[in-house]
Structures are given as C-alpha cells and as structure tokens.
Protein backbone atom coordinates (compact mmCIF):
# COMPACT_ATOMS: atom_id res chain seq x y z
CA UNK A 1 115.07 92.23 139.11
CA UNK A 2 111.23 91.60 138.12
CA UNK A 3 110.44 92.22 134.13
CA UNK A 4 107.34 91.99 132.18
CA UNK A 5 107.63 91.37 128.64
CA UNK A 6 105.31 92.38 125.94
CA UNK A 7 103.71 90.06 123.31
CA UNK A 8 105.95 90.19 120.69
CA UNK A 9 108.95 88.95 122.69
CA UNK A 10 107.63 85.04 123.97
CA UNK A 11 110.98 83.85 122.94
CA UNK A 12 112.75 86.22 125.38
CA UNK A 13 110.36 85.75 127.77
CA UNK A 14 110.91 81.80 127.75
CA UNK A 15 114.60 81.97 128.11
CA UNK A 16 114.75 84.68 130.76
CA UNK A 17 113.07 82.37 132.74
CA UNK A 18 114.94 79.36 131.79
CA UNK A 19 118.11 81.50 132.81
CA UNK A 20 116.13 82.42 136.17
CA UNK A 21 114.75 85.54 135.76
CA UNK A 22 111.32 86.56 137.56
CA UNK A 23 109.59 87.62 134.20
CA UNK A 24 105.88 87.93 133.42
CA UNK A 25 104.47 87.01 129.82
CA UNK A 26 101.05 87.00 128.46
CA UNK A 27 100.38 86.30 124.69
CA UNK A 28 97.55 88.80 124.46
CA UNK A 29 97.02 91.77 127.14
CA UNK A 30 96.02 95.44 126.31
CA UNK A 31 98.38 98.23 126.99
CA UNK A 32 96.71 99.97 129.92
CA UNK A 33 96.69 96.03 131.97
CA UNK A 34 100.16 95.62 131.18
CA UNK A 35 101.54 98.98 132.17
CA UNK A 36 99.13 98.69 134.92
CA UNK A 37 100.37 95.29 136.28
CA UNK A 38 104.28 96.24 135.63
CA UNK A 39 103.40 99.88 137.81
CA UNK A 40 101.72 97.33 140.55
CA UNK A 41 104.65 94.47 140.69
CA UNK A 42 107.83 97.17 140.44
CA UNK A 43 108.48 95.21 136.78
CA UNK A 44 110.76 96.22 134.32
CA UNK A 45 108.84 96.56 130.95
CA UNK A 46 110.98 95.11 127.73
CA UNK A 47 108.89 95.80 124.44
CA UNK A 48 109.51 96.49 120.94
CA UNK A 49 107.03 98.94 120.65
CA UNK A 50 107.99 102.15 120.72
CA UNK A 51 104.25 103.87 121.39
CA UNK A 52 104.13 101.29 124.53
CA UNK A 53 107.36 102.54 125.90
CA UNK A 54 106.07 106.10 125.40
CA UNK A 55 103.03 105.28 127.46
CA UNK A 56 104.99 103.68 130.23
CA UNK A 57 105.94 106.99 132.31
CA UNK A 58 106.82 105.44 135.42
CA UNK A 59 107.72 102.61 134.93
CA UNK A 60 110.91 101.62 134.06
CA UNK A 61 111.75 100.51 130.62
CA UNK A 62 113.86 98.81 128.08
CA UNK A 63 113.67 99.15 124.32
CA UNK A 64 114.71 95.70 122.94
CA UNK A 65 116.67 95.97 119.61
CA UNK A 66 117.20 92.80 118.20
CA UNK A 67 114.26 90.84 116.85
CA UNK A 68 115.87 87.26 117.52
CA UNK A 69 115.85 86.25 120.86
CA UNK A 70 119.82 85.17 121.58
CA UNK A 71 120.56 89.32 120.95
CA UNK A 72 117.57 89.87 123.38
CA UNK A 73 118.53 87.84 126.31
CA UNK A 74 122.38 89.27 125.62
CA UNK A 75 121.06 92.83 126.03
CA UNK A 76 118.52 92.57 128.77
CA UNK A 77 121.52 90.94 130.47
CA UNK A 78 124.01 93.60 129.66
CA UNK A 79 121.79 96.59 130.24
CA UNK A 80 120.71 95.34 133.87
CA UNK A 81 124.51 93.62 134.57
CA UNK A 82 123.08 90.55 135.53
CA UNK A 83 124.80 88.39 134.18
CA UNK A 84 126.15 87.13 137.72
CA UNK A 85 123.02 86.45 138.41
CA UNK A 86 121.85 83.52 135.61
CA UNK A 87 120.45 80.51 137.78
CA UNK A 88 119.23 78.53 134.78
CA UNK A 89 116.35 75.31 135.33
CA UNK A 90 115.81 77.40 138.57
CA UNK A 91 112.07 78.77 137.33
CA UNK A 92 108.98 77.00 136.90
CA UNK A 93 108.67 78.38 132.83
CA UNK A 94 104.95 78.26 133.00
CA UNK A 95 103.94 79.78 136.53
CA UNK A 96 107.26 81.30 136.89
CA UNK A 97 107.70 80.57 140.58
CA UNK A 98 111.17 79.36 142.24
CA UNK A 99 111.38 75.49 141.73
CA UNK A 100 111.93 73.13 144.67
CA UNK A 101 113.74 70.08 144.77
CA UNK A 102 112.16 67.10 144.88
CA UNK A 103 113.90 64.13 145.85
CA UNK A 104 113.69 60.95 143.70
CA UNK A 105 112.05 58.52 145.70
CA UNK A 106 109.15 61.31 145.82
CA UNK A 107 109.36 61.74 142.25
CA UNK A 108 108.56 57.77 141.31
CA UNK A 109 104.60 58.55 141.23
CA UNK A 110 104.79 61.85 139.60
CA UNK A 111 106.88 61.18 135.79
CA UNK A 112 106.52 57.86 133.67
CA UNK A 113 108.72 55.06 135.13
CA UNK A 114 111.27 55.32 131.95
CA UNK A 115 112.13 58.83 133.18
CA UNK A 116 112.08 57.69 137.10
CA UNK A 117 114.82 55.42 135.34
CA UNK A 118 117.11 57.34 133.62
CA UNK A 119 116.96 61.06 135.49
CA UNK A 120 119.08 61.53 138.39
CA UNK A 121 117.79 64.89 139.98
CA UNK A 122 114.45 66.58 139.86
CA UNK A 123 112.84 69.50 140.37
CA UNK A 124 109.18 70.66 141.56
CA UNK A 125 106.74 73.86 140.99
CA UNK A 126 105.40 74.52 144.13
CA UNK A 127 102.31 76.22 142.87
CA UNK A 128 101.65 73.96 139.58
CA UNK A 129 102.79 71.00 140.30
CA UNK A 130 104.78 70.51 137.15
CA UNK A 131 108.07 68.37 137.49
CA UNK A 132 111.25 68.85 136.14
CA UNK A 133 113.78 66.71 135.04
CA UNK A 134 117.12 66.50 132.42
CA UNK A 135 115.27 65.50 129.51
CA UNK A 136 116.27 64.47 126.05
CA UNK A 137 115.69 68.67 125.19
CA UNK A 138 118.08 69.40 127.78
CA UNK A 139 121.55 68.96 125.89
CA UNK A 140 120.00 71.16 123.09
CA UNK A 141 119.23 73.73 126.13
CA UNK A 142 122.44 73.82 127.69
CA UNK A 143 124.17 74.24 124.68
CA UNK A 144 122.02 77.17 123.76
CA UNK A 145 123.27 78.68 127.77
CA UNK A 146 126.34 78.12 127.15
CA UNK A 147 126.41 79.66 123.92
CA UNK A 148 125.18 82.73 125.87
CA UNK A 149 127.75 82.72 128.41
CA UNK A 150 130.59 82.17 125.94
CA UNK A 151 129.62 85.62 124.12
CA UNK A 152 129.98 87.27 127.58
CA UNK A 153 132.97 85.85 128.26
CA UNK A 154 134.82 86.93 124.89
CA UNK A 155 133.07 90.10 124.86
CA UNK A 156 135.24 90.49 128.70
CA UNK A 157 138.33 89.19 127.13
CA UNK A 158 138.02 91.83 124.38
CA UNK A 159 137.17 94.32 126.48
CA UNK A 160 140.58 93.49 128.83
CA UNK A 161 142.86 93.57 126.12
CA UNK A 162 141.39 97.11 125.31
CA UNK A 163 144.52 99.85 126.19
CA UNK A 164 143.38 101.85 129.66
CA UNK A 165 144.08 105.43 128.31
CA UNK A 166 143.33 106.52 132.37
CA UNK A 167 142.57 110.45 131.31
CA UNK A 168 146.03 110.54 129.84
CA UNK A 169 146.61 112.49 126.30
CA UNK A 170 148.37 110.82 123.99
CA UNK A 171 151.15 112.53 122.56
C-alpha cells in the first residue's frame, strides 16, 4: 500500500517510513498537486483536513484522528491491517526508496571510521546514496517500534478474551 500524507502530519509521515511504508511527504504542496500526484501514483491520501478529504473524490482516503503521531501510525495501521506488514529501517526516510544492503568492507569509505568501528550491518539508498547504520538514535527508535507493536499485541489479547456470542441470544 502507497500513501501520501498531507503537511500537517510530517511526524506520521517519518515513522511510516521508518516502519516501511511507501509514503510520500512534502512540507508545502497545494491541494490540486497533491490530489493530483496521489490520483497519478494509486496513493492513499491521510490528512487532517477535512475540506482536502472532500476534494479528494477518487482517491482513496483516510481521515486521521489523533493529532500525536503514535495514535496516527496505530490507526493508519489498523484501518489498512497492515500490521503484518511493518519492515522497519527497510526505507530510505528521505527519498523513500527500498534500502540495499551494503556490505561492510564497502561501507569503510562511505561513514567516519568511528562508525566503520563500532556498526556491524549497513544499509544503502540506491537513489541517494545515504547510508544507514545502528546509530546511537537507534535504541531510542526501537523502543519507540516496539512500543507500537506491544499496543497491537494487547489490543489482540483483549480482543481474544472477548466472549464469541456466534449469533446466539442470550437468555
């Protein structure tokens, strides 16, 4: 699934991408070019602006309710069920193309030699360049995932001890 996310919702944008998610975020874009672009890529549209959903006819849309961006992700993920489908540190988070691994010996001339050091894996954007790496930001990341995937996993465990009624009346 392909999204596009408004201007007001960077945050959500960021970590849908972090989590794996094709998503497409510009800080400033008029209406008619983003509706235009989502109509052109087959995006999903997530906005907190009711007057853009309204414009958005054909395009398919999702009103996000929360305005912090731990509810957002949670809701984007429930509404679409993709939750089996998180990949996190699998998207390049500015170009948002597929990362490529890059083994380390081809990684020595490409990030300072303190990180060539101390990182064990690393990553490549194959249209930017950037490299990845497990940083000193990326226990405060994972953390943040797995606070995610926690709520989903309660929220299941709640949901199994619910009683099945099955269409029967009780009496």
């Amino acid at each position: 699934m392909k999204f596009i996310v408004d201007c007001m919702l960077g945050k959500l944008a960021k970590w849908l991408k972090i989590l794996g998610f094709d998503t497409v975020y510009f800080s400033k874009i008029e209406d008619p070019a983003l509706l235009a672009l989502a109509q052109k890529e087959g995006r999903v549209l997530l906005s907190r602006d009711n007057g853009l959903i309204e414009k958005s006819r054909d395009i398919k849309t999702l009103f996000i309710e929360s305005e912090d961006w731990n509810p957002q992700v949670e809701q984007v993920l429930d509404e679409f069920d993709l939750w089996p489908e998180v990949r996190p540190y699998s998207r390049c988070i500015e170009c948002n193309v597929e990362l490529k691994d890059l083994p380390k010996r081809r990684a020595k001339n490409l990030v300072a030699p303190f990180v060539y050091e101390r990182a064990t894996s690393f990553a490549i954007c194959p249209r930017c360049g950037r490299v990845f790496w497990k940083g000193t930001h990326h226990q405060d990341m994972e953390f943040k995932i797995d606070e995610i995937l926690k709520k989903r996993e309660k929220r299941e465990k709640k949901e199994a001890k619910k009683p099945q009624n099955n269409g029967e009346k009780k009496k």
